[in-house]
Structures are given as C-alpha cells and as structure tokens.
PDB file of N, CA and C in Angstrom:
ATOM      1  N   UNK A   1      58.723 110.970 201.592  1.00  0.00           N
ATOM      2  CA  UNK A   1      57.688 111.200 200.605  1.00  0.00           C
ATOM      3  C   UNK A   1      56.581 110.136 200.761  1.00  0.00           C
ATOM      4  N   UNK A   2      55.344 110.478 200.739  1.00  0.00           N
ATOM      5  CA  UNK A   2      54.428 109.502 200.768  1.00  0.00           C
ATOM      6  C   UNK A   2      53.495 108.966 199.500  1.00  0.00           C
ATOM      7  N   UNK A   3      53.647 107.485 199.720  1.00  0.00           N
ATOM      8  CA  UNK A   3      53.000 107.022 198.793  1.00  0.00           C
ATOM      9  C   UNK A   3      51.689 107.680 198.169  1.00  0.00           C
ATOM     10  N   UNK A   4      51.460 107.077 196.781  1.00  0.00           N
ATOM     11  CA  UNK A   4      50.457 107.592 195.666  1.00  0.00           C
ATOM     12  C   UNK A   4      49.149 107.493 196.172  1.00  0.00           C
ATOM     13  N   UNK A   5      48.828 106.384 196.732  1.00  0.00           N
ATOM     14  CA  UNK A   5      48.134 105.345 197.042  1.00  0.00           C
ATOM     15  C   UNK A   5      47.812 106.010 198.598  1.00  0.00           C
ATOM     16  N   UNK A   6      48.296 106.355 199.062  1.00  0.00           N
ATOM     17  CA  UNK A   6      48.165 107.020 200.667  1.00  0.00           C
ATOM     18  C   UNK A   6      47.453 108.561 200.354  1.00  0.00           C
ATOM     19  N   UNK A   7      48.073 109.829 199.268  1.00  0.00           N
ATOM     20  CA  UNK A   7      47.687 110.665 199.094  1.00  0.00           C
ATOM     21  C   UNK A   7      46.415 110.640 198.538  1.00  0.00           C
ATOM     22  N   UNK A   8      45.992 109.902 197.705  1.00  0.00           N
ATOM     23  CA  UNK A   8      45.000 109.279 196.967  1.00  0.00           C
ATOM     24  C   UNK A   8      43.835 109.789 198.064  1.00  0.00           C
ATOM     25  N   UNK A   9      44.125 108.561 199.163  1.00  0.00           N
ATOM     26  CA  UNK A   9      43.070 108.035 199.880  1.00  0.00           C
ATOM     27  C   UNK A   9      42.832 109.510 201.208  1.00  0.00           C
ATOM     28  N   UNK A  10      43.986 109.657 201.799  1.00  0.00           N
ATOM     29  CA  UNK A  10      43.382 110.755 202.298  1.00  0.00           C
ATOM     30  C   UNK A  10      43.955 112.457 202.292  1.00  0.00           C
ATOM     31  N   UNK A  11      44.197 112.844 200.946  1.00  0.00           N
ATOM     32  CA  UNK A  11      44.103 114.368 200.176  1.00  0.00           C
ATOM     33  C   UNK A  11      42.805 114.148 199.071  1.00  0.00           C
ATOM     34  N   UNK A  12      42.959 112.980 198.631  1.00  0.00           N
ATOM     35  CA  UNK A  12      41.728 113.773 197.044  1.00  0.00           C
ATOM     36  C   UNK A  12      40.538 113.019 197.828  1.00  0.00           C
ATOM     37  N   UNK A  13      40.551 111.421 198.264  1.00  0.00           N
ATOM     38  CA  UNK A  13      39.275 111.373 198.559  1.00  0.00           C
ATOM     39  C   UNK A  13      39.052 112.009 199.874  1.00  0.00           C
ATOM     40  N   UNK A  14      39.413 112.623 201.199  1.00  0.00           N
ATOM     41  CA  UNK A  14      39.626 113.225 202.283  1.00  0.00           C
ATOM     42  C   UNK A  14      38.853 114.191 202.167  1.00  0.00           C
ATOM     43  N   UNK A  15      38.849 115.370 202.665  1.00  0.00           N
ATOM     44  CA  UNK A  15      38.547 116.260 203.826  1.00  0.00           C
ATOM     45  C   UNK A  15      38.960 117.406 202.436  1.00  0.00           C
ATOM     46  N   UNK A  16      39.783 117.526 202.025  1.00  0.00           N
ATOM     47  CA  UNK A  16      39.683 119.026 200.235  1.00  0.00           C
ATOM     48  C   UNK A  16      39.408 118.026 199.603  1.00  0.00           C
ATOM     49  N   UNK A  17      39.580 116.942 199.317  1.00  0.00           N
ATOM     50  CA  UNK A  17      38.797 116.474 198.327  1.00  0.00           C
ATOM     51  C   UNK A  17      36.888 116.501 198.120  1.00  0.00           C
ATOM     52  N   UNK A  18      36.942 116.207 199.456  1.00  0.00           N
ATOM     53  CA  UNK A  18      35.303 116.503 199.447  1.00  0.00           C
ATOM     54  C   UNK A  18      34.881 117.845 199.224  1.00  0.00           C
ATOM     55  N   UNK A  19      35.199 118.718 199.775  1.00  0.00           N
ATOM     56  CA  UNK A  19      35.381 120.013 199.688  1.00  0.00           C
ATOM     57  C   UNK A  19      34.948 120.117 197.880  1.00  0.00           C
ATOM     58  N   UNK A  20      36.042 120.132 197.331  1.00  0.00           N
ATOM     59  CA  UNK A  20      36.436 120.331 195.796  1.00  0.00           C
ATOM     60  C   UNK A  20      35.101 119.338 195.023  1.00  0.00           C
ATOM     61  N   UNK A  21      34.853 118.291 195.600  1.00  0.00           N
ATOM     62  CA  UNK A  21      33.589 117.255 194.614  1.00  0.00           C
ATOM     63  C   UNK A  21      32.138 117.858 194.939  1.00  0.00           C
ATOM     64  N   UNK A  22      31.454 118.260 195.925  1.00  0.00           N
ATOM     65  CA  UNK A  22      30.311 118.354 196.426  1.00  0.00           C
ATOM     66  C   UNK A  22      29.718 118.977 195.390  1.00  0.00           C
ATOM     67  N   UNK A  23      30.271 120.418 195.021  1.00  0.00           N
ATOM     68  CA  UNK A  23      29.598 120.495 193.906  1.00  0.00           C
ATOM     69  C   UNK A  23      28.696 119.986 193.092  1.00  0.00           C
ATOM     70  N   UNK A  24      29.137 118.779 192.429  1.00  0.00           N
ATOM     71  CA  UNK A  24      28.821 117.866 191.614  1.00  0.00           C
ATOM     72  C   UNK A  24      27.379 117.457 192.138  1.00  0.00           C
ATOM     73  N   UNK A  25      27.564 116.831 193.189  1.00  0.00           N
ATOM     74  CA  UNK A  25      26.177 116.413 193.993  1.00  0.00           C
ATOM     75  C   UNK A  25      25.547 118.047 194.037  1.00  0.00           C
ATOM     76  N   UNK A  26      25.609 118.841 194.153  1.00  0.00           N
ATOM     77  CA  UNK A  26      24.574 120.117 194.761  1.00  0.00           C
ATOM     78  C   UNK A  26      24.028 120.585 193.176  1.00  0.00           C
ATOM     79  N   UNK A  27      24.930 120.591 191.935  1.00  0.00           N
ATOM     80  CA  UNK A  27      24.541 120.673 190.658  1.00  0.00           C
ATOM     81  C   UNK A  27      23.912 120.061 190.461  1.00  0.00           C
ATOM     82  N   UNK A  28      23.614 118.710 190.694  1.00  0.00           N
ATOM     83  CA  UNK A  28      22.125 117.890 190.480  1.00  0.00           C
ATOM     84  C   UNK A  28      21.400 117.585 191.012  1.00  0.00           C
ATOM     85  N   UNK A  29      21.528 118.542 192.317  1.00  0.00           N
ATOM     86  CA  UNK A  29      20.275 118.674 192.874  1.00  0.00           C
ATOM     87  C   UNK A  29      18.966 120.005 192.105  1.00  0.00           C
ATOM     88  N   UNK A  30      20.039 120.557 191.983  1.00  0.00           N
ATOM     89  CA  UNK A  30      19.975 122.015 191.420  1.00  0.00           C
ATOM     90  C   UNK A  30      19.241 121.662 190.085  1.00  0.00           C
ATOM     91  N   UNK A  31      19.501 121.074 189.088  1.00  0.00           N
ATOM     92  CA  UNK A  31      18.910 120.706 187.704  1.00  0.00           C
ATOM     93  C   UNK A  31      17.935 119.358 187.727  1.00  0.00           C
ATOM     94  N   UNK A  32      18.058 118.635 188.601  1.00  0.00           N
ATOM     95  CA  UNK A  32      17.212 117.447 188.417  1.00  0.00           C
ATOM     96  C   UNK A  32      15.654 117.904 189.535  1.00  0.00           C
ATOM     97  N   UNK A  33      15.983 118.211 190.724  1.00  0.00           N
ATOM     98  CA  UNK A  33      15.035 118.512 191.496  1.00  0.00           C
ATOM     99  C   UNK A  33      14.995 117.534 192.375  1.00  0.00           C
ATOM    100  N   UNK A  34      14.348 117.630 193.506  1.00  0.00           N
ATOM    101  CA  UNK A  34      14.177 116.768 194.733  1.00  0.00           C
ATOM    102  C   UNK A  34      14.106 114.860 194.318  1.00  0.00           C
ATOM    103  N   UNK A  35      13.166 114.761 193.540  1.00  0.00           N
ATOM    104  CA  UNK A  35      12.359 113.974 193.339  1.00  0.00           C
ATOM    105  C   UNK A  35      13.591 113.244 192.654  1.00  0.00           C
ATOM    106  N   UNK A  36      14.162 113.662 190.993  1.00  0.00           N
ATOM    107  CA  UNK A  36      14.760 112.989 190.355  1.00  0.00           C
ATOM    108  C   UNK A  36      16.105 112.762 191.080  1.00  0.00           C
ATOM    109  N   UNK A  37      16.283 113.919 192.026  1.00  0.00           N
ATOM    110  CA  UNK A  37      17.741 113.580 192.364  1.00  0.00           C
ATOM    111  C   UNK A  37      18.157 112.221 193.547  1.00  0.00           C
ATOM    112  N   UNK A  38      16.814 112.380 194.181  1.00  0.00           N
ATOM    113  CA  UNK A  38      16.834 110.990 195.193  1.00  0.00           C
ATOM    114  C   UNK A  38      17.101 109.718 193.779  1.00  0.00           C
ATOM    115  N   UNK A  39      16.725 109.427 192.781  1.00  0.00           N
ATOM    116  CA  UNK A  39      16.878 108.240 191.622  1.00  0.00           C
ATOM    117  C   UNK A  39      18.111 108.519 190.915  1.00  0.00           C
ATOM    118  N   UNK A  40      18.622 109.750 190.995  1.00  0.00           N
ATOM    119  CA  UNK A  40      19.917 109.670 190.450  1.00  0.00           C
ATOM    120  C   UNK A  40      20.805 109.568 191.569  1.00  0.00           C
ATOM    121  N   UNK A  41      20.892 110.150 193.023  1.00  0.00           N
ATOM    122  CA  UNK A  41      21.781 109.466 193.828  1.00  0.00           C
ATOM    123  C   UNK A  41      22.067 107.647 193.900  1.00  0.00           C
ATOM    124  N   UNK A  42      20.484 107.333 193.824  1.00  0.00           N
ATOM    125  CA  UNK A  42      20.661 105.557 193.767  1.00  0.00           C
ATOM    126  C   UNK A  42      21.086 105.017 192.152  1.00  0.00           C
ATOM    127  N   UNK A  43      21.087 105.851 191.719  1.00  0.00           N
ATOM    128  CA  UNK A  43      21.570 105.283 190.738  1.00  0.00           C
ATOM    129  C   UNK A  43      23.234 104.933 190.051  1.00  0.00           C
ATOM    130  N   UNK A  44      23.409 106.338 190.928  1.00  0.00           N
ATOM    131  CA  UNK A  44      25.387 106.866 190.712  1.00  0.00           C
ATOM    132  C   UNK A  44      25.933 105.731 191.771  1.00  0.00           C
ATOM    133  N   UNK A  45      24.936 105.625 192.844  1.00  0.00           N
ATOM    134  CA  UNK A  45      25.225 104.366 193.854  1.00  0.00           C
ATOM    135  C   UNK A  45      25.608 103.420 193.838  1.00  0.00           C
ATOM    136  N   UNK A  46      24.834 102.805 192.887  1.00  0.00           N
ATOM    137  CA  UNK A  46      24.779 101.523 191.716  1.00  0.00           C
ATOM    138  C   UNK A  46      25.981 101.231 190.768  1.00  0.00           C
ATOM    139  N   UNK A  47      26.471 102.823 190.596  1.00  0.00           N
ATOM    140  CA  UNK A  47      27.736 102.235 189.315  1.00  0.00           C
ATOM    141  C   UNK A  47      28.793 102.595 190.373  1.00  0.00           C
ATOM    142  N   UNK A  48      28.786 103.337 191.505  1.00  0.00           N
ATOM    143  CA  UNK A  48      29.939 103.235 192.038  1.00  0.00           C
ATOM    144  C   UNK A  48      30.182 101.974 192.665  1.00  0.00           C
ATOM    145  N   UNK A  49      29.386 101.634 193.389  1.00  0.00           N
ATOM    146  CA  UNK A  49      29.420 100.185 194.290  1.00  0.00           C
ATOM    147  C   UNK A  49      29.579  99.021 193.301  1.00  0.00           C
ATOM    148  N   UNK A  50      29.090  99.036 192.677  1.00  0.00           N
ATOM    149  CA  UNK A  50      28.901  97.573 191.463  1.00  0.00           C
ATOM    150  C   UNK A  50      30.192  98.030 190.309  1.00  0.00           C
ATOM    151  N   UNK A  51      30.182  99.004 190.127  1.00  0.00           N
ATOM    152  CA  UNK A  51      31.177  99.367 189.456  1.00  0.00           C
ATOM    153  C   UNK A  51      30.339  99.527 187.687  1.00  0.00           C
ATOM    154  N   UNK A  52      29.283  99.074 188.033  1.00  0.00           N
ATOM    155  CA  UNK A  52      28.195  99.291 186.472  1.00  0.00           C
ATOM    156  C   UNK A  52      27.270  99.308 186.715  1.00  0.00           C
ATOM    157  N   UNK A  53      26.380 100.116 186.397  1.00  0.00           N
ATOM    158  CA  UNK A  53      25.158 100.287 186.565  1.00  0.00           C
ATOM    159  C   UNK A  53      24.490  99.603 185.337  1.00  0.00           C
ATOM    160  N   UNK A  54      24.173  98.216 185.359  1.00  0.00           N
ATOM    161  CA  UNK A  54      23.912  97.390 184.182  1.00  0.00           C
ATOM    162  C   UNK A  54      22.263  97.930 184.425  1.00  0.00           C
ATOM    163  N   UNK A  55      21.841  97.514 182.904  1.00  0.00           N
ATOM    164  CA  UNK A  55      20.284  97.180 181.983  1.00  0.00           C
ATOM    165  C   UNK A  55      19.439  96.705 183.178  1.00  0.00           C
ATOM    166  N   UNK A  56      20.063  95.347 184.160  1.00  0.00           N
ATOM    167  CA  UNK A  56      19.236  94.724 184.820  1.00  0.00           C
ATOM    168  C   UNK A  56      19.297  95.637 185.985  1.00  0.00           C
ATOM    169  N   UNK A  57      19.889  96.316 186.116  1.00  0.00           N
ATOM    170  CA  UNK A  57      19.853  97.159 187.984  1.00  0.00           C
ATOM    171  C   UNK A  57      18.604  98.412 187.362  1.00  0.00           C
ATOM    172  N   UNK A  58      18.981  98.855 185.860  1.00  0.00           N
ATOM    173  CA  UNK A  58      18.600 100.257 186.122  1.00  0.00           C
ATOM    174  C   UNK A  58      16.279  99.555 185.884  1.00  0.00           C
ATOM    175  N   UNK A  59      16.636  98.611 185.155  1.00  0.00           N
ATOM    176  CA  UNK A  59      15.087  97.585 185.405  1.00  0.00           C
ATOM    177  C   UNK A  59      14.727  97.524 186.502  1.00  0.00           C
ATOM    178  N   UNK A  60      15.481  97.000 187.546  1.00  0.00           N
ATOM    179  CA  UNK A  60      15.260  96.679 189.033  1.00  0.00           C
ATOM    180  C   UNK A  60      14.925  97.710 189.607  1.00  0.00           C
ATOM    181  N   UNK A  61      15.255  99.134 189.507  1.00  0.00           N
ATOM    182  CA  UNK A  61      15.317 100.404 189.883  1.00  0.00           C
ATOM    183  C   UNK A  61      14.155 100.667 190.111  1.00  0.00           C
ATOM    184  N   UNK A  62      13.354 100.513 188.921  1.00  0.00           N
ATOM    185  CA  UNK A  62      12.084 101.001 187.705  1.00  0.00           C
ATOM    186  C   UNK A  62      10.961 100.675 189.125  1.00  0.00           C
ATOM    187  N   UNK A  63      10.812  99.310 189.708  1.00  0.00           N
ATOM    188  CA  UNK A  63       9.794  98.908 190.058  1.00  0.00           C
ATOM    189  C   UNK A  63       9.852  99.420 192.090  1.00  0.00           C
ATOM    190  N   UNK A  64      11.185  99.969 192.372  1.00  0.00           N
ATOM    191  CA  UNK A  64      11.565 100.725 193.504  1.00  0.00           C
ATOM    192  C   UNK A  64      10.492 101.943 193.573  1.00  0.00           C
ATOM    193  N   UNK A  65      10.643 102.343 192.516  1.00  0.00           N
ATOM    194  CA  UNK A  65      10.331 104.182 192.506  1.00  0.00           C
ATOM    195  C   UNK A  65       9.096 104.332 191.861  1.00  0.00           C
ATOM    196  N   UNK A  66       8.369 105.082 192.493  1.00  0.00           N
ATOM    197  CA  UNK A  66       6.789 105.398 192.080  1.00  0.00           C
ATOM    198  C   UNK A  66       7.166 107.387 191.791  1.00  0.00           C
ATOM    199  N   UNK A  67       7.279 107.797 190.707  1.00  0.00           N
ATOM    200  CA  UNK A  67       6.824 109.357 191.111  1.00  0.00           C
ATOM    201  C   UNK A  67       5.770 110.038 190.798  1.00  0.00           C
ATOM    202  N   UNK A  68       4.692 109.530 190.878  1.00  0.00           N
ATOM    203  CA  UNK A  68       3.198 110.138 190.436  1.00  0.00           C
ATOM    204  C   UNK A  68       3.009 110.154 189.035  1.00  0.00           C
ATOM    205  N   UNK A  69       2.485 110.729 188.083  1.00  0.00           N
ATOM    206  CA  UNK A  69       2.739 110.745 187.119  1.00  0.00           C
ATOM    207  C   UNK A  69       3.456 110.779 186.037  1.00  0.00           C
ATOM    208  N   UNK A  70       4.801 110.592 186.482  1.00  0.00           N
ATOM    209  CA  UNK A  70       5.958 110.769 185.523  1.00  0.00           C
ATOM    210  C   UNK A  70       6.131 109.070 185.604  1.00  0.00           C
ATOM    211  N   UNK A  71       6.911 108.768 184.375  1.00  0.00           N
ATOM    212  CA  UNK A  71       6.690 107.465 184.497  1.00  0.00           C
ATOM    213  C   UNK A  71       8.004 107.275 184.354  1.00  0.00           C
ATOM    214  N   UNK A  72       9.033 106.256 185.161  1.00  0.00           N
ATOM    215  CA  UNK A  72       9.735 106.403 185.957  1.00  0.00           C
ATOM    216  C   UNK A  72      10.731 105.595 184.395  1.00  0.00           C
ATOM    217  N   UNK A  73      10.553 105.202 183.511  1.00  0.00           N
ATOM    218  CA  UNK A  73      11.810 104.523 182.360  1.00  0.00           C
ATOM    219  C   UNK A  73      12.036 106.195 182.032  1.00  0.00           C
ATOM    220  N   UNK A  74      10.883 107.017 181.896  1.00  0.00           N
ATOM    221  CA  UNK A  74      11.341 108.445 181.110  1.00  0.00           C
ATOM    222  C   UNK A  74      12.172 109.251 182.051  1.00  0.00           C
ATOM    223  N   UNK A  75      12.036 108.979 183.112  1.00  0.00           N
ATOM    224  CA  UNK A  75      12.807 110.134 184.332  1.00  0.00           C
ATOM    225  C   UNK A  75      13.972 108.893 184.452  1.00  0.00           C
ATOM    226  N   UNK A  76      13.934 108.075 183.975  1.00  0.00           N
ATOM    227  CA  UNK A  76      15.810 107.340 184.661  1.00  0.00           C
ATOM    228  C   UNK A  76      16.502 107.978 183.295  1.00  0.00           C
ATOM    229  N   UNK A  77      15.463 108.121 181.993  1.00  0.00           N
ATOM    230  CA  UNK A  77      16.326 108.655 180.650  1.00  0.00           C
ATOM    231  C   UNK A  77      16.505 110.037 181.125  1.00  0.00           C
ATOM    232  N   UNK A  78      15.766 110.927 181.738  1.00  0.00           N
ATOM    233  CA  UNK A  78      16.666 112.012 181.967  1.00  0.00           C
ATOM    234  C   UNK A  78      17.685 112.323 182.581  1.00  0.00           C
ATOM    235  N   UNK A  79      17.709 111.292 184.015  1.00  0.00           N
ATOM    236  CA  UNK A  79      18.946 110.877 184.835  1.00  0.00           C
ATOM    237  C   UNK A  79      19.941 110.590 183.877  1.00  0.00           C
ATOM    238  N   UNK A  80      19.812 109.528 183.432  1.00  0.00           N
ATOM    239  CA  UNK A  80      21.240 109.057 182.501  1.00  0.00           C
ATOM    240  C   UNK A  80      21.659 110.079 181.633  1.00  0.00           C
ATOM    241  N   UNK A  81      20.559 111.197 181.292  1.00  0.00           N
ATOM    242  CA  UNK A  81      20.748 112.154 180.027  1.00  0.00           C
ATOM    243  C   UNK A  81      21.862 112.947 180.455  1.00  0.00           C
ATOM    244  N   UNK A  82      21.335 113.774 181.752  1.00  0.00           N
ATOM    245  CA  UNK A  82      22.070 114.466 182.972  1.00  0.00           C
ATOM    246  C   UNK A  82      23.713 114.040 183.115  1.00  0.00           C
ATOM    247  N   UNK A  83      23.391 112.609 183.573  1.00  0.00           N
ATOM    248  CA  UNK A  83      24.601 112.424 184.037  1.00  0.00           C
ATOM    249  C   UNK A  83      25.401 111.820 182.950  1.00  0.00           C
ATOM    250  N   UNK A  84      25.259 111.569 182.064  1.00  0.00           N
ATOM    251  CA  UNK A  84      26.342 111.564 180.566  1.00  0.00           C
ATOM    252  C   UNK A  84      26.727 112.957 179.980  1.00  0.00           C
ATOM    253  N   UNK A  85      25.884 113.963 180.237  1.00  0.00           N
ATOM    254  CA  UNK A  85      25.901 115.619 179.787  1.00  0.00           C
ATOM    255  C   UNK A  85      26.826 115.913 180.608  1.00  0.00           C
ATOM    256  N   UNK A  86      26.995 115.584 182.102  1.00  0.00           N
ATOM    257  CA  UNK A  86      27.708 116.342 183.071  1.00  0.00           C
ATOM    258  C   UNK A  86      28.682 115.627 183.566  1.00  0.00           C
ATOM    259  N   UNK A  87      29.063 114.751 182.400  1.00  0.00           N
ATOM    260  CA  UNK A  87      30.619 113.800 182.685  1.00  0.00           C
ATOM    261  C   UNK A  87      30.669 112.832 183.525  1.00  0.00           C
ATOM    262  N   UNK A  88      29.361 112.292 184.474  1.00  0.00           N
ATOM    263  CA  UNK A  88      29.376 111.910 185.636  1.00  0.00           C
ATOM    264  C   UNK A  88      29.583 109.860 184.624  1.00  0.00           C
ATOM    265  N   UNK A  89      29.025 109.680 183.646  1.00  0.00           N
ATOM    266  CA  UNK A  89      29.196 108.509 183.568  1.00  0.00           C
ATOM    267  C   UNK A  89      29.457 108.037 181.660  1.00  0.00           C
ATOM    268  N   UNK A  90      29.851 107.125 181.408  1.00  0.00           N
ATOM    269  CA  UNK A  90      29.494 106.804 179.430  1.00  0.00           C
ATOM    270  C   UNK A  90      29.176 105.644 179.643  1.00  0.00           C
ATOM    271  N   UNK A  91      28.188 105.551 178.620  1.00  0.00           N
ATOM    272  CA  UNK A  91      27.680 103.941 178.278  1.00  0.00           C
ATOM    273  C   UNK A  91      28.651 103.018 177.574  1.00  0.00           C
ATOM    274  N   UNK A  92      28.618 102.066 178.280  1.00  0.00           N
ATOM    275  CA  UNK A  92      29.737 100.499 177.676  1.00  0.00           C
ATOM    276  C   UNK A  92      28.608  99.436 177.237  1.00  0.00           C
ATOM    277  N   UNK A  93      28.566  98.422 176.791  1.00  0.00           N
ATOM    278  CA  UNK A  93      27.948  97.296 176.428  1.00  0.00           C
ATOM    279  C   UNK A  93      27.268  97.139 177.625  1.00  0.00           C
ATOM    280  N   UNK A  94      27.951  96.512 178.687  1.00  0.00           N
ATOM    281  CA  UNK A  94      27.242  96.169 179.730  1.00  0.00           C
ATOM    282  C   UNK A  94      26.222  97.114 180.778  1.00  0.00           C
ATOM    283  N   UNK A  95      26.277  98.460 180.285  1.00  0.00           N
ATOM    284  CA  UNK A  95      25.688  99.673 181.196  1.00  0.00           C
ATOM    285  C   UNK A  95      26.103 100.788 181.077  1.00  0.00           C
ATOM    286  N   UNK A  96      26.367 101.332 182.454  1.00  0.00           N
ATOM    287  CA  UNK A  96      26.714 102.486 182.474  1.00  0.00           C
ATOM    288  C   UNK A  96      27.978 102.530 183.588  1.00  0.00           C
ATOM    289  N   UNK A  97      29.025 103.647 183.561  1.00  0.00           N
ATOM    290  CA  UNK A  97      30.264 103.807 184.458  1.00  0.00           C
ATOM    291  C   UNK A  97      30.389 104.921 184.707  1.00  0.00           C
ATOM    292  N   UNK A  98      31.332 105.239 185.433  1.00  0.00           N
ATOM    293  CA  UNK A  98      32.122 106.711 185.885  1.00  0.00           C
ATOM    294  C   UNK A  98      32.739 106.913 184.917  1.00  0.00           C
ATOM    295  N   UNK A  99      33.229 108.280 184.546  1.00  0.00           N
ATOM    296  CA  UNK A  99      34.062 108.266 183.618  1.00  0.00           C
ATOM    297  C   UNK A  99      35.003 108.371 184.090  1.00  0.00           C
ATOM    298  N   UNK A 100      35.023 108.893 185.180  1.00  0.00           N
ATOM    299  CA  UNK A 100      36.688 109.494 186.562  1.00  0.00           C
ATOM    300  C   UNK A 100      36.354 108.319 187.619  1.00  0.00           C
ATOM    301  N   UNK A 101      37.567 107.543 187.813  1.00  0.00           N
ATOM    302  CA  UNK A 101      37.888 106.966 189.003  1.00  0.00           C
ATOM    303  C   UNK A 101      37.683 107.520 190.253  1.00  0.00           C
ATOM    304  N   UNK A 102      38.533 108.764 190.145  1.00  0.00           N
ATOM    305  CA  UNK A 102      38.539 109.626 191.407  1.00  0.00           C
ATOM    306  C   UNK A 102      37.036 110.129 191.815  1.00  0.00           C
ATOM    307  N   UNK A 103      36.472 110.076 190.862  1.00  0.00           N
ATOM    308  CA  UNK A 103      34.736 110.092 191.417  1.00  0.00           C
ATOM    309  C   UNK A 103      33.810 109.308 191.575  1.00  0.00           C
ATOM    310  N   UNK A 104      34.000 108.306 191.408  1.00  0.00           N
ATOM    311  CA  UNK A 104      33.653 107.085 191.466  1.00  0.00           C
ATOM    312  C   UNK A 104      34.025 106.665 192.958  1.00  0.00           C
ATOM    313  N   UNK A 105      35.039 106.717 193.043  1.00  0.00           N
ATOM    314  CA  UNK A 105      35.973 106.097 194.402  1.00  0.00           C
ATOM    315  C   UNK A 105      35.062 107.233 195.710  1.00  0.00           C
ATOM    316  N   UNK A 106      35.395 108.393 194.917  1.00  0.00           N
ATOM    317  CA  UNK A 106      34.942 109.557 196.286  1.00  0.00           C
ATOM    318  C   UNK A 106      33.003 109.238 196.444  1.00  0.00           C
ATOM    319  N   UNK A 107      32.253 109.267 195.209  1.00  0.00           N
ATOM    320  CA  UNK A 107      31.240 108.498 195.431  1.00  0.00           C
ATOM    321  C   UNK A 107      30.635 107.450 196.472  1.00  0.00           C
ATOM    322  N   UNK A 108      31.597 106.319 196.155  1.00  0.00           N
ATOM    323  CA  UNK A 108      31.185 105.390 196.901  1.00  0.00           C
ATOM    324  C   UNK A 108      31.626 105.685 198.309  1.00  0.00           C
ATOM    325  N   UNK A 109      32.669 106.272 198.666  1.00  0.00           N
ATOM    326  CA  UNK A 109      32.623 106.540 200.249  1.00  0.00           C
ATOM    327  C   UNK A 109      31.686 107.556 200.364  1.00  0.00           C
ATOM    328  N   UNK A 110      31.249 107.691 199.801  1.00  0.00           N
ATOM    329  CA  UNK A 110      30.140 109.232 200.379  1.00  0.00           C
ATOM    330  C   UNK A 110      28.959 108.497 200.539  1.00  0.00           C
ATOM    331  N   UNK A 111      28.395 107.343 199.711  1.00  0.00           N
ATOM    332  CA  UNK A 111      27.255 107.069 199.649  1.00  0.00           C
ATOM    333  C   UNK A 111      27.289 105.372 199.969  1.00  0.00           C
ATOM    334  N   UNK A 112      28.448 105.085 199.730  1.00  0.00           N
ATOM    335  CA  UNK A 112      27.921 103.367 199.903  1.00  0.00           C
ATOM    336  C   UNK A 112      28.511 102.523 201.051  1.00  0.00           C
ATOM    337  N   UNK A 113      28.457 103.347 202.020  1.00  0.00           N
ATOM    338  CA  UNK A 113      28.825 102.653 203.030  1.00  0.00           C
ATOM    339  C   UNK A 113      27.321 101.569 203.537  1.00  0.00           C
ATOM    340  N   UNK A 114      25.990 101.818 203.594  1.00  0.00           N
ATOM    341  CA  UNK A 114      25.123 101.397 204.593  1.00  0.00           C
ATOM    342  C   UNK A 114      24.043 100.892 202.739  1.00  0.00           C
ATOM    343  N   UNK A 115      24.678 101.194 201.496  1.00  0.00           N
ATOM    344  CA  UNK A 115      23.903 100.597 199.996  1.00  0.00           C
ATOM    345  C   UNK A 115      23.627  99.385 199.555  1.00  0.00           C
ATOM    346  N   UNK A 116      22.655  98.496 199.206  1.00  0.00           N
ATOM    347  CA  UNK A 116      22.838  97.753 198.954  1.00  0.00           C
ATOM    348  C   UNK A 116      22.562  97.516 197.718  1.00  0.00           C
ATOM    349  N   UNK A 117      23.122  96.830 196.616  1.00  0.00           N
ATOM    350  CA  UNK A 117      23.239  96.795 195.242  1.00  0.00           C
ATOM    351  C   UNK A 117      21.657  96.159 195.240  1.00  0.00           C
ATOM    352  N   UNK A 118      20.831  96.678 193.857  1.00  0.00           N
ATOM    353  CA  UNK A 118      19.346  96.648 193.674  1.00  0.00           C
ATOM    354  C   UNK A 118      19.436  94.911 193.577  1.00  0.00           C
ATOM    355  N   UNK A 119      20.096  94.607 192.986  1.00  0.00           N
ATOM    356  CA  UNK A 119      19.745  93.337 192.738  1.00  0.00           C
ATOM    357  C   UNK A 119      20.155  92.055 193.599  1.00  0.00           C
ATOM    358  N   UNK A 120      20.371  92.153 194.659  1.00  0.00           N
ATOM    359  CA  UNK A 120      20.454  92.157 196.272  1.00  0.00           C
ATOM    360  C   UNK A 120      19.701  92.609 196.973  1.00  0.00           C
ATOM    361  N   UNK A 121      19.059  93.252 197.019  1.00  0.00           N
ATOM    362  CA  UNK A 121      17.931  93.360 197.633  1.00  0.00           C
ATOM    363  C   UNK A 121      16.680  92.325 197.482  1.00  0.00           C
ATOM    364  N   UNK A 122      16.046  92.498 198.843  1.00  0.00           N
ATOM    365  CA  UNK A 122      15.454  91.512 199.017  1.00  0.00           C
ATOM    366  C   UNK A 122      15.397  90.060 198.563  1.00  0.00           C
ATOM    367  N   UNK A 123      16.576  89.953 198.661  1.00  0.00           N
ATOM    368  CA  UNK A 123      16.812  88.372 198.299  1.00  0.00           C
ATOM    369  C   UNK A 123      17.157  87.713 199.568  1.00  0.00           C
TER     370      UNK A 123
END
C-alpha cells in the first residue's frame, strides 16, 4: 500500500489531478477576461507561494499593473470578489489564503515554479 503523502503528490497533484483542477483556471478566465485574469493568476501566485497574499503584496501588485482606465485597487476588488465567490480563497487578519490545500499545493506547481514573490522583486 502506498503512502498518503506519495498518492497526494503524484494522483491528486499529478497527471488526473490536473485534469480534474483546470477547470478552475479556465472559469476565470471565462468570467474575469484576459486582462483581469493575467492579475488574478499573479495574484493566486502570491498566496500559493507565500502562502498569503498579505495587504502589502496585494499594494505592491497595484503599482505592477497599468490597465488603461480601470483603476487597478477596483479590479484587484473584483479579483478578490471572484475568488472568495468561487472558493478559491477567505480573508484572515493577515490577507488572503486558499481555502483547499489541495489547491493551493496544485497551484503552486502549476504556476510557481519560475514566480517571484512581489515583494522580492526587484530588490
């Protein structure tokens, strides 16, 4: 029988696991649109890798992203709106989180291999 910890890593985060999550990512592409969804990928980035997407990252974010006339504190509130509506995260004191491990975990291998946390950057 194989360990928890082994199935974990390659059945749910693996090859059907990806399978079974993508969704998730193609649903917000689908409702947010091109534009917002590039700021909500870096943003889900942020709480998977850091493990919180704190006050000071989603600030740091702010001065990354130009989207023409939308002004970018109101489009991270629809991001966060999105992704608290669609289970993807809940607010704690310090920020924001996953609400599922298992998506969080599958997250960050999908996206944070080559990421670097905002507030690391350019330092």
């Amino acid at each position: 029988m194989r360990e928890a910890g082994e199935i974990y890593k390659k059945e749910m985060l693996g090859v059907r696991g990806h399978a079974e999550l993508t969704h998730y990512e193609e649903r917000l592409e689908m409702v947010l649109g091109k534009e917002l969804f590039t700021l909500a990928i870096d943003m889900l980035t942020e709480a998977a890798v850091t493990e919180c997407l704190t006050k000071e990252a989603i600030a740091a974010l702010q001065k990354e992203y130009t989207l023409g006339e939308t002004d970018i504190g109101e489009a991270q509130k629809e991001v966060i709106w999105v992704l608290e509506h669609d289970g993807y995260i809940i607010q704690i004191k310090e920020g924001y989180v996953f609400v599922s491990k298992l998506l969080r975990d599958w997250w960050k291998n999908r996206h944070g291999a080559f990421f670097t946390p905002v507030l690391e950057r350019g330092a």
